[in-house]
PDB file of N, CA and C in Angstrom:
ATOM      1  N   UNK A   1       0.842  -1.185   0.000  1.00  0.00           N
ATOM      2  CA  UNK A   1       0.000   0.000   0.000  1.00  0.00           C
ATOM      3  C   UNK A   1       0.882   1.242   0.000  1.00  0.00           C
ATOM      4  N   UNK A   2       2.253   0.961   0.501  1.00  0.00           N
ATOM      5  CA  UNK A   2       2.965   2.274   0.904  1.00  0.00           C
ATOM      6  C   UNK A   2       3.586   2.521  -0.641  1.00  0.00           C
ATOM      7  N   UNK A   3       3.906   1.984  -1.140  1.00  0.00           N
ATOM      8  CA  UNK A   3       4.904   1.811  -2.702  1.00  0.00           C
ATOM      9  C   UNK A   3       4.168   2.180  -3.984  1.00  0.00           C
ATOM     10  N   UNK A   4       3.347   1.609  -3.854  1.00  0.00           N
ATOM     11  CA  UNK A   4       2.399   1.805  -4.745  1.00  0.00           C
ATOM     12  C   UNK A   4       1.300   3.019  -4.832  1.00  0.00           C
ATOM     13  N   UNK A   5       1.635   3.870  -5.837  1.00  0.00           N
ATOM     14  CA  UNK A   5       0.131   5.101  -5.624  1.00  0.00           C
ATOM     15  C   UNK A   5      -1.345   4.592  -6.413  1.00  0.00           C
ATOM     16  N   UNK A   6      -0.698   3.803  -7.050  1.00  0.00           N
ATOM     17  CA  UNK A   6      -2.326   3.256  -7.199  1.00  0.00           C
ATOM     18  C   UNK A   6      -3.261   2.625  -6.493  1.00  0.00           C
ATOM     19  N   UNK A   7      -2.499   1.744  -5.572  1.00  0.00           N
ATOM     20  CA  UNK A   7      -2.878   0.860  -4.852  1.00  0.00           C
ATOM     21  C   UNK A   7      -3.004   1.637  -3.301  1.00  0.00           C
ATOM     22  N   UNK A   8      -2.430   2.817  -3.432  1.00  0.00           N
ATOM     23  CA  UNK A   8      -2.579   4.442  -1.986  1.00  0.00           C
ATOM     24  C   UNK A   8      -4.175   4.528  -2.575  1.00  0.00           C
ATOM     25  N   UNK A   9      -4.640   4.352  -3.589  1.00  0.00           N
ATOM     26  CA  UNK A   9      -5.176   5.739  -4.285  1.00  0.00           C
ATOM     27  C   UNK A   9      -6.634   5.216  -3.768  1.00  0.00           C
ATOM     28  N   UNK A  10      -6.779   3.426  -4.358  1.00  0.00           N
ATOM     29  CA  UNK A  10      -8.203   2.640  -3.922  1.00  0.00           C
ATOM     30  C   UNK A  10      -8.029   2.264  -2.568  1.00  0.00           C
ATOM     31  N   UNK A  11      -6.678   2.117  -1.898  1.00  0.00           N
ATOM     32  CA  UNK A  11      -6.888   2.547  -0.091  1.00  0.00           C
ATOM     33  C   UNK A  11      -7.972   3.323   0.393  1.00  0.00           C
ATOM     34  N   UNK A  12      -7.179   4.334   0.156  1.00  0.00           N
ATOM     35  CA  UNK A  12      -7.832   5.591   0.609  1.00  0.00           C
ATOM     36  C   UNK A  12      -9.110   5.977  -0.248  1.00  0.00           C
ATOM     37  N   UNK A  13      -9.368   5.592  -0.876  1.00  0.00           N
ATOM     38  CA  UNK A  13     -10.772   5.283  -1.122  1.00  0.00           C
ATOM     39  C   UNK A  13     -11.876   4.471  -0.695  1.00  0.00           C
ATOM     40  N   UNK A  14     -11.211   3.630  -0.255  1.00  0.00           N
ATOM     41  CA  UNK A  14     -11.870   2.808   0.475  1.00  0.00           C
ATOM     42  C   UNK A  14     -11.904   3.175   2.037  1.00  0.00           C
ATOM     43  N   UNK A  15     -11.470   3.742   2.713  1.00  0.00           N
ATOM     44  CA  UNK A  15     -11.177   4.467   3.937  1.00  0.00           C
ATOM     45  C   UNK A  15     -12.314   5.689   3.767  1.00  0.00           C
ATOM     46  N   UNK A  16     -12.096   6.547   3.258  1.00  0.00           N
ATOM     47  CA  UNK A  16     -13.249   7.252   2.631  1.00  0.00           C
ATOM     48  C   UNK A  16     -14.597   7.358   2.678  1.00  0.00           C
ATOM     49  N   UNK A  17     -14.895   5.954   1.847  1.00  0.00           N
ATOM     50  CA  UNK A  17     -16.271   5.426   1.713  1.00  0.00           C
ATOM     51  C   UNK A  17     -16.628   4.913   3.028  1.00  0.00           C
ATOM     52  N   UNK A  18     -16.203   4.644   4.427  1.00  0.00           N
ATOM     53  CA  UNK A  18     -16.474   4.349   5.897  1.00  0.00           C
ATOM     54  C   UNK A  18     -15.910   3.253   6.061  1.00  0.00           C
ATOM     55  N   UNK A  19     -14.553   2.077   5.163  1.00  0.00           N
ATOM     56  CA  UNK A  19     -14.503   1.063   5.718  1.00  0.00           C
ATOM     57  C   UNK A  19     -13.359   1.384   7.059  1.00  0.00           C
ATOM     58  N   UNK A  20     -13.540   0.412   7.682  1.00  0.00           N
ATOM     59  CA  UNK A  20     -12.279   0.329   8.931  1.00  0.00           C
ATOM     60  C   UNK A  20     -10.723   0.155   7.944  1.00  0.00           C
ATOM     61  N   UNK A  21      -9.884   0.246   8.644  1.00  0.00           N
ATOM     62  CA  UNK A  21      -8.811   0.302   8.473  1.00  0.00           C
ATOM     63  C   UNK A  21      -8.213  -1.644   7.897  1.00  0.00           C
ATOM     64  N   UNK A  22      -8.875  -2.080   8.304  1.00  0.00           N
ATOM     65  CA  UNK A  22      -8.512  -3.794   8.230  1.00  0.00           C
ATOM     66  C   UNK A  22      -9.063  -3.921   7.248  1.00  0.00           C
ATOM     67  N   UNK A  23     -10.418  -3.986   7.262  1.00  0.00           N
ATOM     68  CA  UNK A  23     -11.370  -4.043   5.854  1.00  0.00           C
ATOM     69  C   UNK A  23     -10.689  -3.577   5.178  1.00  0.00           C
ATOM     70  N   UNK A  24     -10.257  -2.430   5.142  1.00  0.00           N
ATOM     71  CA  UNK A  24     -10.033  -2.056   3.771  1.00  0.00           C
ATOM     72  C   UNK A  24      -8.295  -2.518   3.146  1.00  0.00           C
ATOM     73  N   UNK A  25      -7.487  -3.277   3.973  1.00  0.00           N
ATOM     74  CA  UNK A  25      -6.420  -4.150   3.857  1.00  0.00           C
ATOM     75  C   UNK A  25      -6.650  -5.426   3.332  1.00  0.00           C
ATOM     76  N   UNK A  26      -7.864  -5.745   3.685  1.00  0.00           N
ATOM     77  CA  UNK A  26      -8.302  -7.044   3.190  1.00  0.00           C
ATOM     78  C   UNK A  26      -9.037  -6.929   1.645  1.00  0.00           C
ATOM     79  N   UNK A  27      -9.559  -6.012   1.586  1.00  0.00           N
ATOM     80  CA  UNK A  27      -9.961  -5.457   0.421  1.00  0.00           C
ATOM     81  C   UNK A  27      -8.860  -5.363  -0.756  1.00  0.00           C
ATOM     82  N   UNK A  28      -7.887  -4.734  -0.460  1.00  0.00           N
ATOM     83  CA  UNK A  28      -6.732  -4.681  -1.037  1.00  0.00           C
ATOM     84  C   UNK A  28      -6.087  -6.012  -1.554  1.00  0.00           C
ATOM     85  N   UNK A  29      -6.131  -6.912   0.049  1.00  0.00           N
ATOM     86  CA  UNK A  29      -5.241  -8.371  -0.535  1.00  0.00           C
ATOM     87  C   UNK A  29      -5.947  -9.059  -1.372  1.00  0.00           C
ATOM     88  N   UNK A  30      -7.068  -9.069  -1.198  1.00  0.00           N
ATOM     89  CA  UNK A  30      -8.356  -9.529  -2.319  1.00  0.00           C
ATOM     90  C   UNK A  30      -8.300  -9.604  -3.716  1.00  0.00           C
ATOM     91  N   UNK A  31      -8.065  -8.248  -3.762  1.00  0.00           N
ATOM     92  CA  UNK A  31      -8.028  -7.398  -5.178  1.00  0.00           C
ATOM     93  C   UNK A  31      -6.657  -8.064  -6.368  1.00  0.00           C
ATOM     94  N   UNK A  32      -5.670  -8.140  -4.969  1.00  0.00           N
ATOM     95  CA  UNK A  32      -4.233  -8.626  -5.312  1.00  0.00           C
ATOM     96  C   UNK A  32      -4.853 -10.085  -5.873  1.00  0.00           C
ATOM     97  N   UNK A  33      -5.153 -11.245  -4.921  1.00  0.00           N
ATOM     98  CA  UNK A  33      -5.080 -12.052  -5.581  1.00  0.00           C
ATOM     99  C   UNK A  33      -5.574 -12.864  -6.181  1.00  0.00           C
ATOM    100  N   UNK A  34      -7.217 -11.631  -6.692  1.00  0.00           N
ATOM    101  CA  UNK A  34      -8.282 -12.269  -7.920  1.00  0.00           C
ATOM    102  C   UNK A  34      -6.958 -12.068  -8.949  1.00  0.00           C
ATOM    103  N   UNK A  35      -6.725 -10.354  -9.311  1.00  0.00           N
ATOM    104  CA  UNK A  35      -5.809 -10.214 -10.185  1.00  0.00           C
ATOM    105  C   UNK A  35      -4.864 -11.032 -10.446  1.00  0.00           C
ATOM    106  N   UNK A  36      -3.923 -11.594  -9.765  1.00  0.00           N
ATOM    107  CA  UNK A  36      -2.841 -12.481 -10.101  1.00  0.00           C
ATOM    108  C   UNK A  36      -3.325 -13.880 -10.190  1.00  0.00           C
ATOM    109  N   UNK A  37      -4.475 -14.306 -10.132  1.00  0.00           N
ATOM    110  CA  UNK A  37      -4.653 -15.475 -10.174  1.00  0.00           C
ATOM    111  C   UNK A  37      -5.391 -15.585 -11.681  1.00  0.00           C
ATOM    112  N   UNK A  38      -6.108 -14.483 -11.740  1.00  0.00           N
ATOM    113  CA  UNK A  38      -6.574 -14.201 -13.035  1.00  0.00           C
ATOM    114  C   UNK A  38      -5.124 -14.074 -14.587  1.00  0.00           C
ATOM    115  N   UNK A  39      -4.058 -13.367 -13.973  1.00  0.00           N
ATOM    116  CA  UNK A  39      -3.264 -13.055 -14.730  1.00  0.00           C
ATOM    117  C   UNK A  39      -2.338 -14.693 -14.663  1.00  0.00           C
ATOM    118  N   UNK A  40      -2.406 -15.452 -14.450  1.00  0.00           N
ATOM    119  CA  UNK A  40      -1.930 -17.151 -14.073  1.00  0.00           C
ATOM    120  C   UNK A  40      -2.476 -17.544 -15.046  1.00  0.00           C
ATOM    121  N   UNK A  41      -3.760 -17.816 -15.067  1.00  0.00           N
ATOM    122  CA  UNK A  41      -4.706 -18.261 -15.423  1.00  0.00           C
ATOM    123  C   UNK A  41      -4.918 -18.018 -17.456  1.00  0.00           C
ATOM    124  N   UNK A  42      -4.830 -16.462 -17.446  1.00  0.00           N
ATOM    125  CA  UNK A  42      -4.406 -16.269 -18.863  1.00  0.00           C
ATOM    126  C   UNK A  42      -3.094 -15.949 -19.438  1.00  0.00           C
ATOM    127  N   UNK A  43      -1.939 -16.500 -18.777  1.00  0.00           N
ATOM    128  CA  UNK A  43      -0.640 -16.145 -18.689  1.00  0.00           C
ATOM    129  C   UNK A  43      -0.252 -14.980 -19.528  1.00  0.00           C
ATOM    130  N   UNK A  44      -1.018 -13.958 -18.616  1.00  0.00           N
ATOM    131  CA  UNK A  44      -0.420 -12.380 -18.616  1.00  0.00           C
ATOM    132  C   UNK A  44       0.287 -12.230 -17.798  1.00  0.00           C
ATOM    133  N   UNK A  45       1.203 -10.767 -18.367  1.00  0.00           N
ATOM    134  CA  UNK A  45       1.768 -10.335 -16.699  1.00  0.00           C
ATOM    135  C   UNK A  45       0.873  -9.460 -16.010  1.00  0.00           C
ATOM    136  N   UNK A  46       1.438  -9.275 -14.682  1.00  0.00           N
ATOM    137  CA  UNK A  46       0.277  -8.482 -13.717  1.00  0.00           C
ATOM    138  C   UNK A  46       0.923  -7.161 -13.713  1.00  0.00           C
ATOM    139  N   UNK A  47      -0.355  -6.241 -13.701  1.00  0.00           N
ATOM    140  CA  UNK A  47       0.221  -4.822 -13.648  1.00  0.00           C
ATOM    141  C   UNK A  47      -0.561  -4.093 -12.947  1.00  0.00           C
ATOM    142  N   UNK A  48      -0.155  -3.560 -11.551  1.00  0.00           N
ATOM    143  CA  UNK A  48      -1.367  -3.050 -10.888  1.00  0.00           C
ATOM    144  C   UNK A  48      -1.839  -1.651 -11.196  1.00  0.00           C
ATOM    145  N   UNK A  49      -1.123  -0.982 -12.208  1.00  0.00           N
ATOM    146  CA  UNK A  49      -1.984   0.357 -12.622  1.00  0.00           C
ATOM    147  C   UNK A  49      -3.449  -0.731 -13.944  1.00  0.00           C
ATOM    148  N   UNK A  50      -3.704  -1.405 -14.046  1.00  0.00           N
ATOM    149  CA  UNK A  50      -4.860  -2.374 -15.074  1.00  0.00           C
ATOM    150  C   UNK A  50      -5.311  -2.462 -13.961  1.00  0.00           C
ATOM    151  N   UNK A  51      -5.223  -3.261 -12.582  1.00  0.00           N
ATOM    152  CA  UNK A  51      -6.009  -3.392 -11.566  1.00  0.00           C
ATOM    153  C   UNK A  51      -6.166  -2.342 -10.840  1.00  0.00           C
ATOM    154  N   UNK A  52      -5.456  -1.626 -10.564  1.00  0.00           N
ATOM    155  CA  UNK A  52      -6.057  -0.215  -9.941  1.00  0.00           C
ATOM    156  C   UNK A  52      -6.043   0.415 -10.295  1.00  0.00           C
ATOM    157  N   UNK A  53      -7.045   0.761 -11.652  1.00  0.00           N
ATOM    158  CA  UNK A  53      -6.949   2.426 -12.437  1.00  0.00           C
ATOM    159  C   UNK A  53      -8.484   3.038 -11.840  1.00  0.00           C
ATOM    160  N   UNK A  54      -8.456   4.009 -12.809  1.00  0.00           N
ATOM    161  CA  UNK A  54      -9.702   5.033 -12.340  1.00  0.00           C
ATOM    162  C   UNK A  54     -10.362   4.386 -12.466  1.00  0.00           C
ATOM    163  N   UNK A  55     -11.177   3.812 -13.109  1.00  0.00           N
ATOM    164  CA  UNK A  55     -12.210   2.840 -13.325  1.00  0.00           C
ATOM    165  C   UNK A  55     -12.651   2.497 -12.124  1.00  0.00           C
ATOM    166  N   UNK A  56     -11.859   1.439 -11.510  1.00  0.00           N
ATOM    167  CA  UNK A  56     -11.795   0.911 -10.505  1.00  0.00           C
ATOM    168  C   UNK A  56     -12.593   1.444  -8.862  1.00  0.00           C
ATOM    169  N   UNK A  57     -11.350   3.077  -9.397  1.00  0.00           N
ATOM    170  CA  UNK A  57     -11.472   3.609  -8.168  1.00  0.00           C
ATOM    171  C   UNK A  57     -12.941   4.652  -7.634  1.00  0.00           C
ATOM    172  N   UNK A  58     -12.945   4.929  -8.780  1.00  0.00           N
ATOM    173  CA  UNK A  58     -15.116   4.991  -9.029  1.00  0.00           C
ATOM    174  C   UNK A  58     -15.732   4.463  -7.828  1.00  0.00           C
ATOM    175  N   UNK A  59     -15.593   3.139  -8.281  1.00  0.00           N
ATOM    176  CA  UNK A  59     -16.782   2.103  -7.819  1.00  0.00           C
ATOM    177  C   UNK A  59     -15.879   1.370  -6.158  1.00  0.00           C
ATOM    178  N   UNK A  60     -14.858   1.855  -6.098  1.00  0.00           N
ATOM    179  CA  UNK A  60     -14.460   1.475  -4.501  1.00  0.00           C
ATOM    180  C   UNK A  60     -15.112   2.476  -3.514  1.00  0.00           C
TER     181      UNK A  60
END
């Protein structure tokens, strides 16, 4: 969460919208590993500005 500003960006969006501080960590690891399991799965690489773009951050 600290490295990443995309992954700052649907944090704190999610913090925002009223979740607790955990929730919204778990939310995060979630996110991580539909994406990478998804990106396995169609042997892409993973790129978390595709998983955390604006789009995204809309609807968090």
């Amino acid at each position: 969460i600290r490295s990443d500003p995309n992954v700052k960006a649907f944090y704190d969006a999610l913090i925002a919208r009223g979740k607790r501080k955990m929730q919204a960590i778990c939310a995060v690891m979630r996110k991580y590993l539909t994406g990478l399991w998804a990106c396995i799965r169609a042997g892409e690489d993973f790129d978390t500005a595709k998983l955390f773009s604006e789009k995204h951050l809309l609807k968090a």
